[in-house]
Every structure is written in C-alpha cells, then in structure tokens.
C-alpha atoms as a PDB file:
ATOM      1  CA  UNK A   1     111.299-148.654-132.465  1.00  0.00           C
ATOM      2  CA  UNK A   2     109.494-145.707-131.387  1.00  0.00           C
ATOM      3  CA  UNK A   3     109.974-144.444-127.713  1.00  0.00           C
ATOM      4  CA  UNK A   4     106.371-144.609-126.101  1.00  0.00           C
ATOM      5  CA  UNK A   5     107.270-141.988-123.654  1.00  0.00           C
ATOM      6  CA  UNK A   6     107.133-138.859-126.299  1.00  0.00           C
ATOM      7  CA  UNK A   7     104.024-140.625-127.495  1.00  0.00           C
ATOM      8  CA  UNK A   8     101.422-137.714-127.304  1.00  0.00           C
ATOM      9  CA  UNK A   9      99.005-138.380-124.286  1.00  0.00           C
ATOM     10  CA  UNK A  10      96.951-134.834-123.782  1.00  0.00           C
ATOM     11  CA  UNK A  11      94.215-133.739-126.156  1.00  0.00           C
ATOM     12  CA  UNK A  12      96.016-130.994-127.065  1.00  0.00           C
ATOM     13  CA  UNK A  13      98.990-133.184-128.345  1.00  0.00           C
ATOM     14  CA  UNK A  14      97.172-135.485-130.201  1.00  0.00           C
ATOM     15  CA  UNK A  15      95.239-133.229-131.945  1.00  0.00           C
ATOM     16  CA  UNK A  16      98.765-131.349-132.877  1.00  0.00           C
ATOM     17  CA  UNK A  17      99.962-134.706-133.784  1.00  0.00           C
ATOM     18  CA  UNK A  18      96.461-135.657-136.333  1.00  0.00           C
ATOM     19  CA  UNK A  19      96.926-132.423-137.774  1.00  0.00           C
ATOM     20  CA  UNK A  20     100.696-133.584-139.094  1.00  0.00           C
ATOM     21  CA  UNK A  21      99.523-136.764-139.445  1.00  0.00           C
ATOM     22  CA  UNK A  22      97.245-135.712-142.033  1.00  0.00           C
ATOM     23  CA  UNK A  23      99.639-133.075-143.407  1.00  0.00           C
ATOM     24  CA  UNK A  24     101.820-135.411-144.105  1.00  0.00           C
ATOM     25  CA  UNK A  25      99.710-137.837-145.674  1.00  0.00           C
ATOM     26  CA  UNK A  26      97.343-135.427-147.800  1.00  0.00           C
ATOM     27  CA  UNK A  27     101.391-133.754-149.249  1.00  0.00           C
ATOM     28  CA  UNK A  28     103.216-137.152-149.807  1.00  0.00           C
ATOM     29  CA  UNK A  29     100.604-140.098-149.825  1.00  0.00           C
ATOM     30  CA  UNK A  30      97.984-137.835-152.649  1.00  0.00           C
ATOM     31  CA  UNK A  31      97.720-141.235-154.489  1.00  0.00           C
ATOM     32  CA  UNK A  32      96.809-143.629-151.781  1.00  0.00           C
ATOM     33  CA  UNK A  33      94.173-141.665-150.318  1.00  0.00           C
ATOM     34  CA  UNK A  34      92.522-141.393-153.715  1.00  0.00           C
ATOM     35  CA  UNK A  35      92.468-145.047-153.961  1.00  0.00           C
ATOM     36  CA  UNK A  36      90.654-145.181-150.117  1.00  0.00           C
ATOM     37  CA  UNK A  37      88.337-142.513-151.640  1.00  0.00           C
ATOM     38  CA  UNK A  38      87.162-144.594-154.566  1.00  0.00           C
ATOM     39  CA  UNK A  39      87.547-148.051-152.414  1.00  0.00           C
ATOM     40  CA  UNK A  40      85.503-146.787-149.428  1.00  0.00           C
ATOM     41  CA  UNK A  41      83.223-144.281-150.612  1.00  0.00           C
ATOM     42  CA  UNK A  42      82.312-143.818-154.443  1.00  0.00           C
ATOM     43  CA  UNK A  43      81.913-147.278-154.704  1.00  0.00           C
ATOM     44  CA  UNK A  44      79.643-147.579-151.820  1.00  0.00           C
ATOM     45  CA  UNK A  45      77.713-144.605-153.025  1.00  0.00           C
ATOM     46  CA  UNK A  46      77.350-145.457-156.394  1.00  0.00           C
ATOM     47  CA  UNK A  47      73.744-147.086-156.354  1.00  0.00           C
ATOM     48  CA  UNK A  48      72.819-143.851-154.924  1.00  0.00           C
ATOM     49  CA  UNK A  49      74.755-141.189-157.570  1.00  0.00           C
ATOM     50  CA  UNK A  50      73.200-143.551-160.248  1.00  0.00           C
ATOM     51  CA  UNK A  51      69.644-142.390-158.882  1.00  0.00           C
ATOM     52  CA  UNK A  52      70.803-138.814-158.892  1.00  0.00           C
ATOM     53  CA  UNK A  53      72.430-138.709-162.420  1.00  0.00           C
ATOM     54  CA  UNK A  54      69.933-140.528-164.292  1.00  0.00           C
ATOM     55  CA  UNK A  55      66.929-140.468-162.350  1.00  0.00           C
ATOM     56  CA  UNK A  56      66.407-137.276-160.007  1.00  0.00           C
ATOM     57  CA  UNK A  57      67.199-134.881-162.818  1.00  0.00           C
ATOM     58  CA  UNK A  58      64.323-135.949-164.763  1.00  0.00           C
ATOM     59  CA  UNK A  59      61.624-134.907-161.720  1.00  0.00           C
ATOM     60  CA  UNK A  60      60.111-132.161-161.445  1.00  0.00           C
ATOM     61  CA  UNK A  61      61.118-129.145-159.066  1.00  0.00           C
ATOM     62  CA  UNK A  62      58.416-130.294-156.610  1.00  0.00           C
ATOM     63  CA  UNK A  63      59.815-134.233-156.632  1.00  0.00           C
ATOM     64  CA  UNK A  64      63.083-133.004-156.133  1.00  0.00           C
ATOM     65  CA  UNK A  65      62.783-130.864-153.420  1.00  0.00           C
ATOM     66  CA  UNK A  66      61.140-134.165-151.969  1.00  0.00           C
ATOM     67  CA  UNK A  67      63.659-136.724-152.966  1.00  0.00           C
ATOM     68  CA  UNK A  68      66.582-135.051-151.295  1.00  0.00           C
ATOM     69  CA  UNK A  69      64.794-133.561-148.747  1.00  0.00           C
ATOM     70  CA  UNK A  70      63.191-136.555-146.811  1.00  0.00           C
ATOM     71  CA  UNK A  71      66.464-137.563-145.185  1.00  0.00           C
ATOM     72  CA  UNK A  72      66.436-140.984-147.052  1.00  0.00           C
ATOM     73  CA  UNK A  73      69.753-140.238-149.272  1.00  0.00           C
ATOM     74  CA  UNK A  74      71.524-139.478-145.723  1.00  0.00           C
ATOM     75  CA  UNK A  75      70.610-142.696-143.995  1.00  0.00           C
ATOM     76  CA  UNK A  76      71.786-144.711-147.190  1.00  0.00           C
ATOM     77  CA  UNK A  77      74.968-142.546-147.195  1.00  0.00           C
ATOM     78  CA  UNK A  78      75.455-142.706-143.048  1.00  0.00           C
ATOM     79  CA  UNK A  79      74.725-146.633-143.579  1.00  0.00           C
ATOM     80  CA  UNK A  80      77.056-147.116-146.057  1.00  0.00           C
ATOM     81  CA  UNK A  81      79.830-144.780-144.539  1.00  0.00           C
ATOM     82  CA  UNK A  82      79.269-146.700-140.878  1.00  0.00           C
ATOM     83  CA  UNK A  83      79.346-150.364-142.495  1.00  0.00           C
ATOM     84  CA  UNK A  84      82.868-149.429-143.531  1.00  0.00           C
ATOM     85  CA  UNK A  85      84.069-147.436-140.695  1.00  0.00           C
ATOM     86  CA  UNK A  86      82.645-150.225-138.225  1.00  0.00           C
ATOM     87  CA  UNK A  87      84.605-153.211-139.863  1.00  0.00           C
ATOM     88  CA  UNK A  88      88.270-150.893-140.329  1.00  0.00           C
ATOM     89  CA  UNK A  89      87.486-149.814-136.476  1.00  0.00           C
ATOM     90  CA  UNK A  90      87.514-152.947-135.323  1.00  0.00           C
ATOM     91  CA  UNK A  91      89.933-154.650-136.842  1.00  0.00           C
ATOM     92  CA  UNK A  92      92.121-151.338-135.800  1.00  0.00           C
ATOM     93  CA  UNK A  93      90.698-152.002-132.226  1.00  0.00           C
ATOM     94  CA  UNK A  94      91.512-155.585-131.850  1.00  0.00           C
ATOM     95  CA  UNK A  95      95.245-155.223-132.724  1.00  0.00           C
ATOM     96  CA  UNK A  96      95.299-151.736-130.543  1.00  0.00           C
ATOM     97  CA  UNK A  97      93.751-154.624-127.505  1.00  0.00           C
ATOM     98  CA  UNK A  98      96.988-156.277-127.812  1.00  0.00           C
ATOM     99  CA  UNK A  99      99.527-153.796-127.957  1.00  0.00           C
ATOM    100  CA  UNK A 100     100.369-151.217-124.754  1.00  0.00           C
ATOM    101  CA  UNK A 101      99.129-147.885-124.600  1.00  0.00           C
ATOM    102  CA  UNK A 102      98.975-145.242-121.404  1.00  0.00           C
ATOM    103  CA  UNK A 103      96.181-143.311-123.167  1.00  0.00           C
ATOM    104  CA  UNK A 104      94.092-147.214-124.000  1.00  0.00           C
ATOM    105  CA  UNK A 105      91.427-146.148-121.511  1.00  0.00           C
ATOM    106  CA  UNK A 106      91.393-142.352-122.294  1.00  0.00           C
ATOM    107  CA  UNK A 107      91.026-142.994-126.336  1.00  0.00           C
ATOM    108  CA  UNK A 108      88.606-145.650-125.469  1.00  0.00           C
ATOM    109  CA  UNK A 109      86.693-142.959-124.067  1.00  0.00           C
ATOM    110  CA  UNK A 110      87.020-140.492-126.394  1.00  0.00           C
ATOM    111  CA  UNK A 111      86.298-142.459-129.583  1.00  0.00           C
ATOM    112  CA  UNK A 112      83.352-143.521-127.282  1.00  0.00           C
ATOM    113  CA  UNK A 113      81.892-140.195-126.840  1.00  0.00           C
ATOM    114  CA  UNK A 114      82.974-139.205-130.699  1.00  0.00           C
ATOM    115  CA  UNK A 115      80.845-142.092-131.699  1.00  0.00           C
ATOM    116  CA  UNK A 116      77.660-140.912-129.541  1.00  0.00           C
ATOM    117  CA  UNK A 117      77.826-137.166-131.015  1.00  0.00           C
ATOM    118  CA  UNK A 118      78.373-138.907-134.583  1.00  0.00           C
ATOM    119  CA  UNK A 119      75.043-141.258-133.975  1.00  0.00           C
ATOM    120  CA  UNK A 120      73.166-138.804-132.627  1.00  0.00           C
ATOM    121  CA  UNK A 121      73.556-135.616-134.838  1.00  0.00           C
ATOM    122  CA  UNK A 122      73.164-138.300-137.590  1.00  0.00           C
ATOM    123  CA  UNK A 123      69.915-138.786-136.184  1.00  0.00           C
ATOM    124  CA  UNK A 124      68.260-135.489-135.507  1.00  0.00           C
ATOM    125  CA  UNK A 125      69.745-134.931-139.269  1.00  0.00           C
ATOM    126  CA  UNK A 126      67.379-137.595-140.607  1.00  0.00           C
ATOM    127  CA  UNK A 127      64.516-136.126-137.875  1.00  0.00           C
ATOM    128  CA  UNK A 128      64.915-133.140-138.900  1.00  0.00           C
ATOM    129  CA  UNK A 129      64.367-133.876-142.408  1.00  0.00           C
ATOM    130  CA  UNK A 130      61.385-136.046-141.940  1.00  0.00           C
ATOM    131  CA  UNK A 131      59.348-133.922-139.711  1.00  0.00           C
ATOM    132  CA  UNK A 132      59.765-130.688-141.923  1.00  0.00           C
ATOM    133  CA  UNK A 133      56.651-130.705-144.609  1.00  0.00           C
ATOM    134  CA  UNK A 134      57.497-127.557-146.218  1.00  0.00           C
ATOM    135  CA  UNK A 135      60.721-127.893-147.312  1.00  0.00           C
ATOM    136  CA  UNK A 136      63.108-125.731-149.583  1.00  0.00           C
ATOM    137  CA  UNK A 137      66.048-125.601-151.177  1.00  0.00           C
ATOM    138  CA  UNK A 138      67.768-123.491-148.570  1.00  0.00           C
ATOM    139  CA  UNK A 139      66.778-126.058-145.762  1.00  0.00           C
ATOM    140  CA  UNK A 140      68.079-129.179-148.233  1.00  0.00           C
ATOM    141  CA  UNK A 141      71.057-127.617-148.538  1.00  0.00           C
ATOM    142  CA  UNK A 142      71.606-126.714-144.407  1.00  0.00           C
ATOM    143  CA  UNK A 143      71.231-130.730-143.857  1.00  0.00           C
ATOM    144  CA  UNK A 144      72.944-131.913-146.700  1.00  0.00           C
ATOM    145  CA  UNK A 145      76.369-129.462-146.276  1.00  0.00           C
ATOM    146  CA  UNK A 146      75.986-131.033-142.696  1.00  0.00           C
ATOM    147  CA  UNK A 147      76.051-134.162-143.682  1.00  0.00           C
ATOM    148  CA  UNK A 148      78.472-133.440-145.857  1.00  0.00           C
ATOM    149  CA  UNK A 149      80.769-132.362-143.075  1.00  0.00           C
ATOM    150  CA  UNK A 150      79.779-135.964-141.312  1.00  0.00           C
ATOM    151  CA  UNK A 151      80.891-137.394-144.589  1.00  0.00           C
ATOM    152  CA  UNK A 152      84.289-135.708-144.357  1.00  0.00           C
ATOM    153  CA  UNK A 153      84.662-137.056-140.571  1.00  0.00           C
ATOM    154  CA  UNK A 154      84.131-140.399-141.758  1.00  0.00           C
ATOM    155  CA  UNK A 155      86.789-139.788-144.627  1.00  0.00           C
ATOM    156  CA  UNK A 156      89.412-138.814-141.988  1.00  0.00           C
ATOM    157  CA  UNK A 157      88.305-141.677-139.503  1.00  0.00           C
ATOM    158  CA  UNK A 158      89.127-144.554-142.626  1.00  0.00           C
ATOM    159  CA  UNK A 159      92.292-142.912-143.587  1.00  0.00           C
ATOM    160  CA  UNK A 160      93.648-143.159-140.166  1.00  0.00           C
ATOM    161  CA  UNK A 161      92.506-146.076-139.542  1.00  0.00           C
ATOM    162  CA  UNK A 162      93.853-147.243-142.545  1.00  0.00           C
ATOM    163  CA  UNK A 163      97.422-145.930-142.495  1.00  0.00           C
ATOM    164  CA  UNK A 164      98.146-145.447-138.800  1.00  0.00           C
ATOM    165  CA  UNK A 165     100.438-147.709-138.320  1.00  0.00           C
ATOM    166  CA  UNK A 166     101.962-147.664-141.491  1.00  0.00           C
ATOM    167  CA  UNK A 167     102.837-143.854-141.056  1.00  0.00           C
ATOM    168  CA  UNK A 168     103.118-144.054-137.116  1.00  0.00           C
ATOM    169  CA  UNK A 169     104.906-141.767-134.630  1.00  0.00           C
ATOM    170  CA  UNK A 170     108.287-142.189-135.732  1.00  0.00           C
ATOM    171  CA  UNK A 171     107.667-140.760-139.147  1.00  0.00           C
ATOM    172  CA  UNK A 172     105.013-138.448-138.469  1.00  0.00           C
ATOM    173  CA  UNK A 173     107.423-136.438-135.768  1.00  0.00           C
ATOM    174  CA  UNK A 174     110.166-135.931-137.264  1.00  0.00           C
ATOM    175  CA  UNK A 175     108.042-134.108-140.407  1.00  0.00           C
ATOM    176  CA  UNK A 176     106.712-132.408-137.661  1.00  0.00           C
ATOM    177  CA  UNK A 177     109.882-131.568-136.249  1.00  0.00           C
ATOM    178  CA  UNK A 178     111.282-130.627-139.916  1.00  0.00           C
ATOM    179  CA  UNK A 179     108.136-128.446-140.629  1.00  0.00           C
ATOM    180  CA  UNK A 180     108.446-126.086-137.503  1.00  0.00           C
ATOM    181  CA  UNK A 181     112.000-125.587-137.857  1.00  0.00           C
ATOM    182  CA  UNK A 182     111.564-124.470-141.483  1.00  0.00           C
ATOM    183  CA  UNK A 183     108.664-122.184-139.645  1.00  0.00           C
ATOM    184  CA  UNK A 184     111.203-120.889-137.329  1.00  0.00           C
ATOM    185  CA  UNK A 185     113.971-120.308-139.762  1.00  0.00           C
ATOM    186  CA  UNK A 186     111.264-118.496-141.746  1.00  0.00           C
ATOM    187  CA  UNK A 187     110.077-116.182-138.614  1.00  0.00           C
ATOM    188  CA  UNK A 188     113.747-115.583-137.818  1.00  0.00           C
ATOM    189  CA  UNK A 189     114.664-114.555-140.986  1.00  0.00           C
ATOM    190  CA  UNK A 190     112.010-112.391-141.182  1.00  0.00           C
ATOM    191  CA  UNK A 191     112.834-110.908-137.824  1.00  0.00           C
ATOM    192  CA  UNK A 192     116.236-110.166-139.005  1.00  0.00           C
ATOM    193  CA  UNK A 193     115.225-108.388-142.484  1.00  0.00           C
ATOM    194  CA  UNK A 194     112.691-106.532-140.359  1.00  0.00           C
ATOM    195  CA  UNK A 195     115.374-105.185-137.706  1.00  0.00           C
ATOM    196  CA  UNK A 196     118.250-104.365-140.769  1.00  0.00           C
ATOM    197  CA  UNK A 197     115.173-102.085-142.126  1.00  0.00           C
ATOM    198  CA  UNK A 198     114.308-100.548-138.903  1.00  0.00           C
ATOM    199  CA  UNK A 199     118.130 -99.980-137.900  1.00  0.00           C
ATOM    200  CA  UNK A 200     118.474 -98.511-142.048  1.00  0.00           C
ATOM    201  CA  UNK A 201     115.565 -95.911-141.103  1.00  0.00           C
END
C-alpha cells in the first residue's frame, strides 16, 4: 500500500507526476490506449467521419467552406467527447468520495475551474464560428486545430480516468524515480567525459 504522505499535493508536483504518468503509459501501455481511442472516440465520431468521407467531398468549394465552418461538426464532436468524459468522471468521482485524500477539496476545485475554461472556450469556439459570414479556409482551420487541441484534452482526461488507479502512485514513482536516475547517470557521465577532455587539452 502506497504511503499517502509522498502523495504529490502542490500543482507543481502533480503536474510532474501526470507527466510520468502519461510517460509511462503512452511507452508500456501503447495497446490499451489504442483500444480507449477506438472505444471512446472513433466510435463516437463515426456518424460524423461517415458525412465527411462520403458526403462533404462531393460539395462544392463554397458548401464546404460552409459545412465545416458553421461550428456544427464541433458541437457534435464536444457532445460526444463530454457524454463520455461526464459518465467516466463520475464514476471516478464517486469512488474518489469514499476514499481519503488531503488535496479532495483542492482537486475538487481545480477540475472545477478546468471544467469552466473547457465549457466556455468550447463555446466562444462554436460563437465564433456562427457569427463569422465570410469564412475561409485559414479561419476553419484556426477553430478546428483548436478544437482539435480540446479533443486531445479530452483524450488525456479518459485515459486517466480510465487507468488511474490501475497504474497509481506506487508504480508511477518508482518509473519516475528509475527515469531521473538514468538522467543523472547520463549528465554525470557526460560531465566526466567533458572534464577528461578539458584536463587532455
């Protein structure tokens, strides 16, 4: 059992501690976040990259420009990606209620705030979109690579939501641990070749 003291509590620890998190899932779990991928987000998407495959490309420039530029595509893509992140989030939440954290009240506030900036650039996306008449490609592809990046957000929110507890603190640290003492050993060795070089000349 994990010791909840060396649990990270600051901001600046638990982002250190997502970024190995991550690492360590993207380098040794490749397989099972492919299957959340498909699960979670092609399938839900796939009434929509039906449209654009067999559809869309038969319009003309014109129809196009107003087909992905309207902001409809990123509401259907925000609604699908939020009726999945919702339900993982709080089934996550409810068995997070009933174990003990120090940080419950600061991560309640944080995913709290997360949320708001999520909704709310979400939203002046889709304004954005619907209040601009004369629309190009440039401007499509501005909101779309942004929601793109929302997209990606909402990847990384269902994979740890996902696999949290199955790849908690008392795995992730020591490949922490493991990786900044190779990092070390690295530097040092470096250090040394550098000096023999220096002490040669």
């Amino acid at each position: 059992m994990e010791n909840k003291e060396n649990i990270p509590i600051s901001i600046g620890e638990n982002i250190s501690y997502l970024y190995y998190f991550y690492h360590y899932l993207f380098k040794k779990e490749t397989k099972e976040l492919i299957k959340v991928g498909v699960v979670n987000f092609l399938l839900g998407l796939f009434p929509i990259l039906l449209v654009i495959l067999f559809h869309v490309r038969k319009l003309t420039n014109e129809e196009q420009v107003q087909f992905y530029g309207d902001g409809s595509m990123i509401i259907f893509c925000f609604g699908v990606l939020v009726s999945f992140v919702s339900y993982n989030f709080s089934e996550s939440y409810r068995e997070m209620k009933e174990s003990e954290f120090k940080n419950k009240q600061t991560n309640k506030i944080l995913l709290f705030a997360l949320c708001f900036i999520y909704y709310f650039i979400s939203y002046k996306i889709f304004e954005m979109a619907q209040l601009n008449f004369s629309r190009t490609w440039g401007f499509i592809y501005c909101v779309n690579g942004i929601s793109f990046i929302f997209i990606a957000i909402a990847f990384l929110l269902v994979i740890y939501l996902n696999f949290s507890d199955k790849f908690d603190y008392s795995k992730i640290q020591p490949y922490k641990e493991s990786i900044m003492a190779e990092k070390m050993a690295k530097k040092a060795a470096k250090k040394r070749s550098s000096n023999k070089k220096n002490i040669e000349l």
